[in-house]
C-alpha atoms as a PDB file:
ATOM      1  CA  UNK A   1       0.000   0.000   0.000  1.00  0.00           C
ATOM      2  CA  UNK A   2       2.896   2.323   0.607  1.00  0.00           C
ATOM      3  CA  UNK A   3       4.362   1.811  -2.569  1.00  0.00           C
ATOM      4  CA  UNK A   4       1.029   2.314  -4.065  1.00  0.00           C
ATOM      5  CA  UNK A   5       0.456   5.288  -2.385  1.00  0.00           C
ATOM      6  CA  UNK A   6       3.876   6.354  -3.062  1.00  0.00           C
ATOM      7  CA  UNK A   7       5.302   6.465   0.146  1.00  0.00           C
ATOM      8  CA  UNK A   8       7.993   3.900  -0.431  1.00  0.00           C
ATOM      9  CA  UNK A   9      10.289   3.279  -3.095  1.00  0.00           C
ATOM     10  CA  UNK A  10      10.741   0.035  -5.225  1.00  0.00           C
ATOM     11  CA  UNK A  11      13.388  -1.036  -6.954  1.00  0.00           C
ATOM     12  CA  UNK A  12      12.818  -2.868  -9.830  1.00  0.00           C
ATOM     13  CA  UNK A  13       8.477  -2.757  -9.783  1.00  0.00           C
ATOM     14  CA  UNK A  14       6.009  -0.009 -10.858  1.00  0.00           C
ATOM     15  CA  UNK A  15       2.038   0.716 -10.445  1.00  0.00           C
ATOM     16  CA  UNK A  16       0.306   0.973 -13.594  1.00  0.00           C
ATOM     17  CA  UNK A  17      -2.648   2.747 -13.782  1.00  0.00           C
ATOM     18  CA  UNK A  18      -4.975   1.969 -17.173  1.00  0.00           C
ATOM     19  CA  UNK A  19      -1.721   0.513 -18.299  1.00  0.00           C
ATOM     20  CA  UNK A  20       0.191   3.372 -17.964  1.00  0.00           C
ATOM     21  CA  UNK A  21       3.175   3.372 -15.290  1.00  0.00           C
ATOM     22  CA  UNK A  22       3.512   5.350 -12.531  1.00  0.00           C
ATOM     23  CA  UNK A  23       6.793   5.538 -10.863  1.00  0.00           C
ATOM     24  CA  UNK A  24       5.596   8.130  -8.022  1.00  0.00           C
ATOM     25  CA  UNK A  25       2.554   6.808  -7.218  1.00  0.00           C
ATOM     26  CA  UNK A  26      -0.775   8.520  -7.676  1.00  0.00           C
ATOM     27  CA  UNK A  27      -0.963  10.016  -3.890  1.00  0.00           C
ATOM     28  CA  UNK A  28      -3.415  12.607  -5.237  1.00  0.00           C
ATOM     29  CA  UNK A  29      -6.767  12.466  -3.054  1.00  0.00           C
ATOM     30  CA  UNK A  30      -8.754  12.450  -6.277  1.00  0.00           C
ATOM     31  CA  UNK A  31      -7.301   9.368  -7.339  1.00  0.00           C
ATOM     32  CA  UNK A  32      -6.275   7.706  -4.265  1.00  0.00           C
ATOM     33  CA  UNK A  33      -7.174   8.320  -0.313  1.00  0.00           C
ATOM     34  CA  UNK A  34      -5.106   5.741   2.062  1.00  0.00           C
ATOM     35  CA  UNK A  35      -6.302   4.844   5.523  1.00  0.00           C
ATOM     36  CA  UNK A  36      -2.581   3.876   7.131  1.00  0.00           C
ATOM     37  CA  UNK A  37      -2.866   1.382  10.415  1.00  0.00           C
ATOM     38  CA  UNK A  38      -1.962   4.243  12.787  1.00  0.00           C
ATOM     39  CA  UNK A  39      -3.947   7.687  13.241  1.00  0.00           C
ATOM     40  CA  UNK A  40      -3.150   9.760  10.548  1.00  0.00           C
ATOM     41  CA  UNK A  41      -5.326  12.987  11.099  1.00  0.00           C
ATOM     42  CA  UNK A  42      -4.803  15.782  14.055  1.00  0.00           C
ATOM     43  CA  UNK A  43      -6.195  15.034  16.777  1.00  0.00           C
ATOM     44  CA  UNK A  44      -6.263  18.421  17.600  1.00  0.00           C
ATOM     45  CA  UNK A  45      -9.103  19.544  14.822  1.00  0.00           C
ATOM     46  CA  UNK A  46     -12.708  19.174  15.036  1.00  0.00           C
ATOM     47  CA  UNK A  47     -14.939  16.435  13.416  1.00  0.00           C
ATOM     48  CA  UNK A  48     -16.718  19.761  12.151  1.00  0.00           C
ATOM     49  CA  UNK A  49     -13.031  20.461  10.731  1.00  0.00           C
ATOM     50  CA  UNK A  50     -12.667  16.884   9.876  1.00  0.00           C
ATOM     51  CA  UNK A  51     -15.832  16.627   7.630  1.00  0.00           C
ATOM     52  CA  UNK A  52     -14.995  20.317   6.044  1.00  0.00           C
ATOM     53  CA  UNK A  53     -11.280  19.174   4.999  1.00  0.00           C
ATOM     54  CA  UNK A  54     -13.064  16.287   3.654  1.00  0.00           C
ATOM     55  CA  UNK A  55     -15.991  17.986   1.450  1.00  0.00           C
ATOM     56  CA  UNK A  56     -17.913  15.427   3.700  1.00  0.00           C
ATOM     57  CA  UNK A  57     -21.802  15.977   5.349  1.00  0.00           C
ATOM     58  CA  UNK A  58     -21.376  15.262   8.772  1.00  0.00           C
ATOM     59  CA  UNK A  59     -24.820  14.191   8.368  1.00  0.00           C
ATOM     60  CA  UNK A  60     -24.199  11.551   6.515  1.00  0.00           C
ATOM     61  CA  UNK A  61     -22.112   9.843   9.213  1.00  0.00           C
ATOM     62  CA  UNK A  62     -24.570   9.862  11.809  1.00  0.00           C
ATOM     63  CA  UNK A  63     -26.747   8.508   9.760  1.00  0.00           C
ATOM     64  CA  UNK A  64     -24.761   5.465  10.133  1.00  0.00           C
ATOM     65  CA  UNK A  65     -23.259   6.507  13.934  1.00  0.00           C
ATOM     66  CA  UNK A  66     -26.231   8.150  15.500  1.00  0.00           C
ATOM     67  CA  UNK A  67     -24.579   8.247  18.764  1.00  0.00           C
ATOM     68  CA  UNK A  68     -21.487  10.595  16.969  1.00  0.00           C
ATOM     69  CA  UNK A  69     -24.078  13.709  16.630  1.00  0.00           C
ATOM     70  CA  UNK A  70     -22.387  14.851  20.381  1.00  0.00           C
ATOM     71  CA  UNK A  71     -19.416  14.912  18.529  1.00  0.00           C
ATOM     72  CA  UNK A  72     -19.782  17.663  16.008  1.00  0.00           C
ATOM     73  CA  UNK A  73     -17.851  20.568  17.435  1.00  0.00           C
ATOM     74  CA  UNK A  74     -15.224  17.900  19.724  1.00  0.00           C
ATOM     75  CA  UNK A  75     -11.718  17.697  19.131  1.00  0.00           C
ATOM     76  CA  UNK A  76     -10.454  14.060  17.508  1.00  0.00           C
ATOM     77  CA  UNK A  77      -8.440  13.552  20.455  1.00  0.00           C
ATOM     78  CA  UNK A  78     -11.421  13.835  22.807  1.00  0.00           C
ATOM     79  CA  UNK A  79     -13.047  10.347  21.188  1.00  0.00           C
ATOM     80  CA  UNK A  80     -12.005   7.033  22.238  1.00  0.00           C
ATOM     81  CA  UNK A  81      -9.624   5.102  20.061  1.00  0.00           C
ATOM     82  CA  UNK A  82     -12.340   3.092  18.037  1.00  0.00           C
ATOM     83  CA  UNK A  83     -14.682   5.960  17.440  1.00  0.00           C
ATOM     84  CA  UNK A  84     -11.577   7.994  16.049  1.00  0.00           C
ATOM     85  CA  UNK A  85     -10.552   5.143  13.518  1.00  0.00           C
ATOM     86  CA  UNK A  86     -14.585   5.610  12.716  1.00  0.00           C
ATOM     87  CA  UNK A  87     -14.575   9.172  11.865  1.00  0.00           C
ATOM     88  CA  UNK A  88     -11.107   8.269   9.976  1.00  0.00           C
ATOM     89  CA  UNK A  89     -12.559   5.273   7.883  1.00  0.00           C
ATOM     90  CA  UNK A  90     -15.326   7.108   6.820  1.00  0.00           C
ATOM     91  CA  UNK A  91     -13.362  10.437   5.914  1.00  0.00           C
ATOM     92  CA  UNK A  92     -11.692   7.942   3.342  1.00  0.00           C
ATOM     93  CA  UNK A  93     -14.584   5.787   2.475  1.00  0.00           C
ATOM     94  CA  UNK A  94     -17.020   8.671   1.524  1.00  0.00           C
ATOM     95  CA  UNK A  95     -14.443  10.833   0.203  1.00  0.00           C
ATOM     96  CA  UNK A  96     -14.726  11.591  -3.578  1.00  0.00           C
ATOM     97  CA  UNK A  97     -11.865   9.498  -4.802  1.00  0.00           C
ATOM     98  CA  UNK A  98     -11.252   6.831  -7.578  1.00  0.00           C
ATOM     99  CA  UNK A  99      -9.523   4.497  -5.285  1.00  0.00           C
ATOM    100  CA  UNK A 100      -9.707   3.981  -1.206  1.00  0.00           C
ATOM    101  CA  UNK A 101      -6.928   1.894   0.294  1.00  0.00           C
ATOM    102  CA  UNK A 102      -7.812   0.707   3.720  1.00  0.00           C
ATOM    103  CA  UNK A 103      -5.191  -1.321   6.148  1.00  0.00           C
ATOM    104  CA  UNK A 104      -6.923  -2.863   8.783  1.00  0.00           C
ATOM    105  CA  UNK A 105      -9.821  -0.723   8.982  1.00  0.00           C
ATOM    106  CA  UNK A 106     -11.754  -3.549  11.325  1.00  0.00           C
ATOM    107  CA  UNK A 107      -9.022  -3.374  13.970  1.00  0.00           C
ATOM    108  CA  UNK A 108     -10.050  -1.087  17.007  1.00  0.00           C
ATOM    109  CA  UNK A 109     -13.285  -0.987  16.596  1.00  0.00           C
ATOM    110  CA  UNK A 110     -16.696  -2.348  18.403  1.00  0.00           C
ATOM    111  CA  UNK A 111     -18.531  -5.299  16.403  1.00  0.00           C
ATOM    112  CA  UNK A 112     -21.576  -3.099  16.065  1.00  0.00           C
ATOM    113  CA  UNK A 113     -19.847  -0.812  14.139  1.00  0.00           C
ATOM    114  CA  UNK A 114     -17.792  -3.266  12.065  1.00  0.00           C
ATOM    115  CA  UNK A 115     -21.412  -4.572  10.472  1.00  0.00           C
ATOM    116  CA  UNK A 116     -21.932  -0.606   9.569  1.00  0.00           C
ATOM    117  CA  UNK A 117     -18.614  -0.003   8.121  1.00  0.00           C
ATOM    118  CA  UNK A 118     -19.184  -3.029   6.063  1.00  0.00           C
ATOM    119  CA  UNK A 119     -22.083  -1.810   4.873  1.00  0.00           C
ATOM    120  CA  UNK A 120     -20.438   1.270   4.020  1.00  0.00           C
ATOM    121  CA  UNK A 121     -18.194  -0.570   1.834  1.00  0.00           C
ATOM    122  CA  UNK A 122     -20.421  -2.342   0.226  1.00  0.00           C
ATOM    123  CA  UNK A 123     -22.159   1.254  -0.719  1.00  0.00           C
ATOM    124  CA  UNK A 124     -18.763   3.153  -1.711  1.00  0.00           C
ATOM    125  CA  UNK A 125     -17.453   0.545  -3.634  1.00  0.00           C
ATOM    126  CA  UNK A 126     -19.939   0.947  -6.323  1.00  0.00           C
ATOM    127  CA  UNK A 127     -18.111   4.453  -7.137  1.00  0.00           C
ATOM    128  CA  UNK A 128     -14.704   3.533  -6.432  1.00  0.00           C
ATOM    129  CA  UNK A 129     -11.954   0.642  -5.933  1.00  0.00           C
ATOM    130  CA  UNK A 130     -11.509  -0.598  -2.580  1.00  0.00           C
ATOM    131  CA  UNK A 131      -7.941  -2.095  -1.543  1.00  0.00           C
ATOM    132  CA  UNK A 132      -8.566  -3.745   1.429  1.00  0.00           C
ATOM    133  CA  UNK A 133      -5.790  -5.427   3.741  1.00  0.00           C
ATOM    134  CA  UNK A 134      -7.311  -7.040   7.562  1.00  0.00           C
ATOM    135  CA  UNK A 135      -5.940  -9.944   9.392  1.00  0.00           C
ATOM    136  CA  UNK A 136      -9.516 -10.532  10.431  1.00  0.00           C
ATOM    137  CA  UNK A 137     -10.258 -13.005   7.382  1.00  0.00           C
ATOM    138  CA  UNK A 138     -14.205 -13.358   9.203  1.00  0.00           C
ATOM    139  CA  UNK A 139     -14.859  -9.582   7.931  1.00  0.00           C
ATOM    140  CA  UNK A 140     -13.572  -9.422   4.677  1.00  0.00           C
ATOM    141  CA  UNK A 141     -15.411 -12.540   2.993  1.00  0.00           C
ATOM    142  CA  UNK A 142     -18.726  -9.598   3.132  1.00  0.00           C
ATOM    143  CA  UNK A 143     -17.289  -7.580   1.139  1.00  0.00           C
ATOM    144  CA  UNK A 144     -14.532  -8.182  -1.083  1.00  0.00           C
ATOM    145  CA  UNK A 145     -15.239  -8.997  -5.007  1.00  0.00           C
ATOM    146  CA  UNK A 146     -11.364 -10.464  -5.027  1.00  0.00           C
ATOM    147  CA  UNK A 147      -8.920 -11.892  -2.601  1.00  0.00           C
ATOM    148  CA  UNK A 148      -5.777 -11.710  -2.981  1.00  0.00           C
ATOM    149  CA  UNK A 149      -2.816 -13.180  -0.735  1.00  0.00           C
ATOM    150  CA  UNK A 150       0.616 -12.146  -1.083  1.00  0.00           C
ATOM    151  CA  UNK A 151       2.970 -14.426   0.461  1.00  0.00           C
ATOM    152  CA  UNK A 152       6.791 -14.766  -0.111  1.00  0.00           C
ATOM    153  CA  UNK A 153       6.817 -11.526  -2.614  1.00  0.00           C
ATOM    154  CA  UNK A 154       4.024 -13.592  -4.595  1.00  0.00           C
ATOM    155  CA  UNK A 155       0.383 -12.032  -5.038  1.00  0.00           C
ATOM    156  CA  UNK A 156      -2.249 -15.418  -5.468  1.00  0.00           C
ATOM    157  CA  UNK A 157      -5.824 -14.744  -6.463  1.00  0.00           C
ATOM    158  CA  UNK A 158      -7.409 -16.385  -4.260  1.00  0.00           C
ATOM    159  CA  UNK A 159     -11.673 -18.295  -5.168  1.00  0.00           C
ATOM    160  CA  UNK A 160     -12.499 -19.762  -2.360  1.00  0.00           C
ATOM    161  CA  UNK A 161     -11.370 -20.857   1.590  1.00  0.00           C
ATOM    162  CA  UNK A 162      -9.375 -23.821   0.767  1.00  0.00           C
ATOM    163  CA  UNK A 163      -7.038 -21.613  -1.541  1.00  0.00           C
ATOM    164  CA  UNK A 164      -6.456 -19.831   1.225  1.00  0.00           C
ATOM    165  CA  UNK A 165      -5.927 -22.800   3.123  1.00  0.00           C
ATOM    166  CA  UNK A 166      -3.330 -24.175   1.329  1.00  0.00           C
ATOM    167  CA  UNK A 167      -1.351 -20.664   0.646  1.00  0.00           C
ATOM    168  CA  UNK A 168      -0.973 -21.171   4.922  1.00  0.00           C
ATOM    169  CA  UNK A 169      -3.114 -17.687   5.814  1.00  0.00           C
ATOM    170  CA  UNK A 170      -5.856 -19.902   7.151  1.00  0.00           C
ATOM    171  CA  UNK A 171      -5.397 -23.647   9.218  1.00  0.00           C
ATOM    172  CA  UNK A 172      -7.624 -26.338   7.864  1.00  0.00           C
ATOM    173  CA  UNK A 173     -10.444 -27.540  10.137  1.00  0.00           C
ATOM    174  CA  UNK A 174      -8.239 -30.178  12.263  1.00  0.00           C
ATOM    175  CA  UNK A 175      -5.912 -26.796  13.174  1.00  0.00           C
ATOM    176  CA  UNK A 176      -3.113 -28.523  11.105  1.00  0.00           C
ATOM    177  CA  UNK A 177      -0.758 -25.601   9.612  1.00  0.00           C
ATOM    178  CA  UNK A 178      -1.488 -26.031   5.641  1.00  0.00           C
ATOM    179  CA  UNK A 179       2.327 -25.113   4.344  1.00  0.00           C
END
């Protein structure tokens, strides 16, 4: 994703983009927002801030987070961890953009809201491409259209559990490693 986004270097690869190359990435937000694993916007501005940065209707968000309407005029940093990586998923799910990249978006927060980001998902990613990366295999299989796995420098499409099985990212129902 950092290479994508064109935060890191490669030396020998490049991203092509409608089969064109790009050696700097495309990190402009009209072509590409990037949700990063760590906390990525100040958490000294306001969500009203946030969502005006964002050319986002704030809402819009509580339609999906009711309880976040308290939360219009607070500072980031005054939300708990999981309702911050909310306000930050969304801010790159509903952003107008031709591609979202999202690493571990499910990590952090409540269950509850896991079923509405998925949903949200689901919604955005009939206006954009979604690059999804999550360890938590469970949340994915709702909304992807592909899977891939990368393993040992090696991208394999992925159809179904038992390919995942065997590439070693899942165990097989006895437990037993697949290598």
């Amino acid at each position: 994703m950092k290479i994508i986004y064109g935060e890191q270097k490669t030396n020998n690869k490049s991203i092509r983009l409608d089969e064109k190359a790009v050696f700097d990435g495309f990190r402009k937000p009209e072509n590409i927002r990037y949700l990063p694993q760590f906390n990525f916007i100040p958490g000294n501005l306001t969500l009203k801030r946030i969502f005006k940065d964002f050319y986002l209707n704030f809402s819009t968000l509580i339609s999906y987070f009711p309880e976040f309407e308290k939360y219009h005029d607070s500072k980031l940093k005054n939300l708990s961890e999981g309702e911050r990586r909310i306000v930050e998923i969304y801010a790159i799910l509903a952003s107008e953009t031709k591609f979202c990249m999202l690493d571990e978006p499910f990590s952090q927060v409540m269950p509850v809201h896991v079923d509405t980001i998925k949903r949200i998902i689901n919604e955005e990613k009939k206006n954009k491409g979604i690059i999804l990366t999550d360890h938590l295999y469970e949340h994915i299989v709702d909304v992807y259209d592909e899977i891939y796995v990368l393993t040992n420098g090696t991208t394999y499409l992925t159809k179904e559990k038992q390919d995942l099985i065997k590439l070693g990212y899942l165990n097989d129902k006895n437990g037993q490693e697949k290598t």
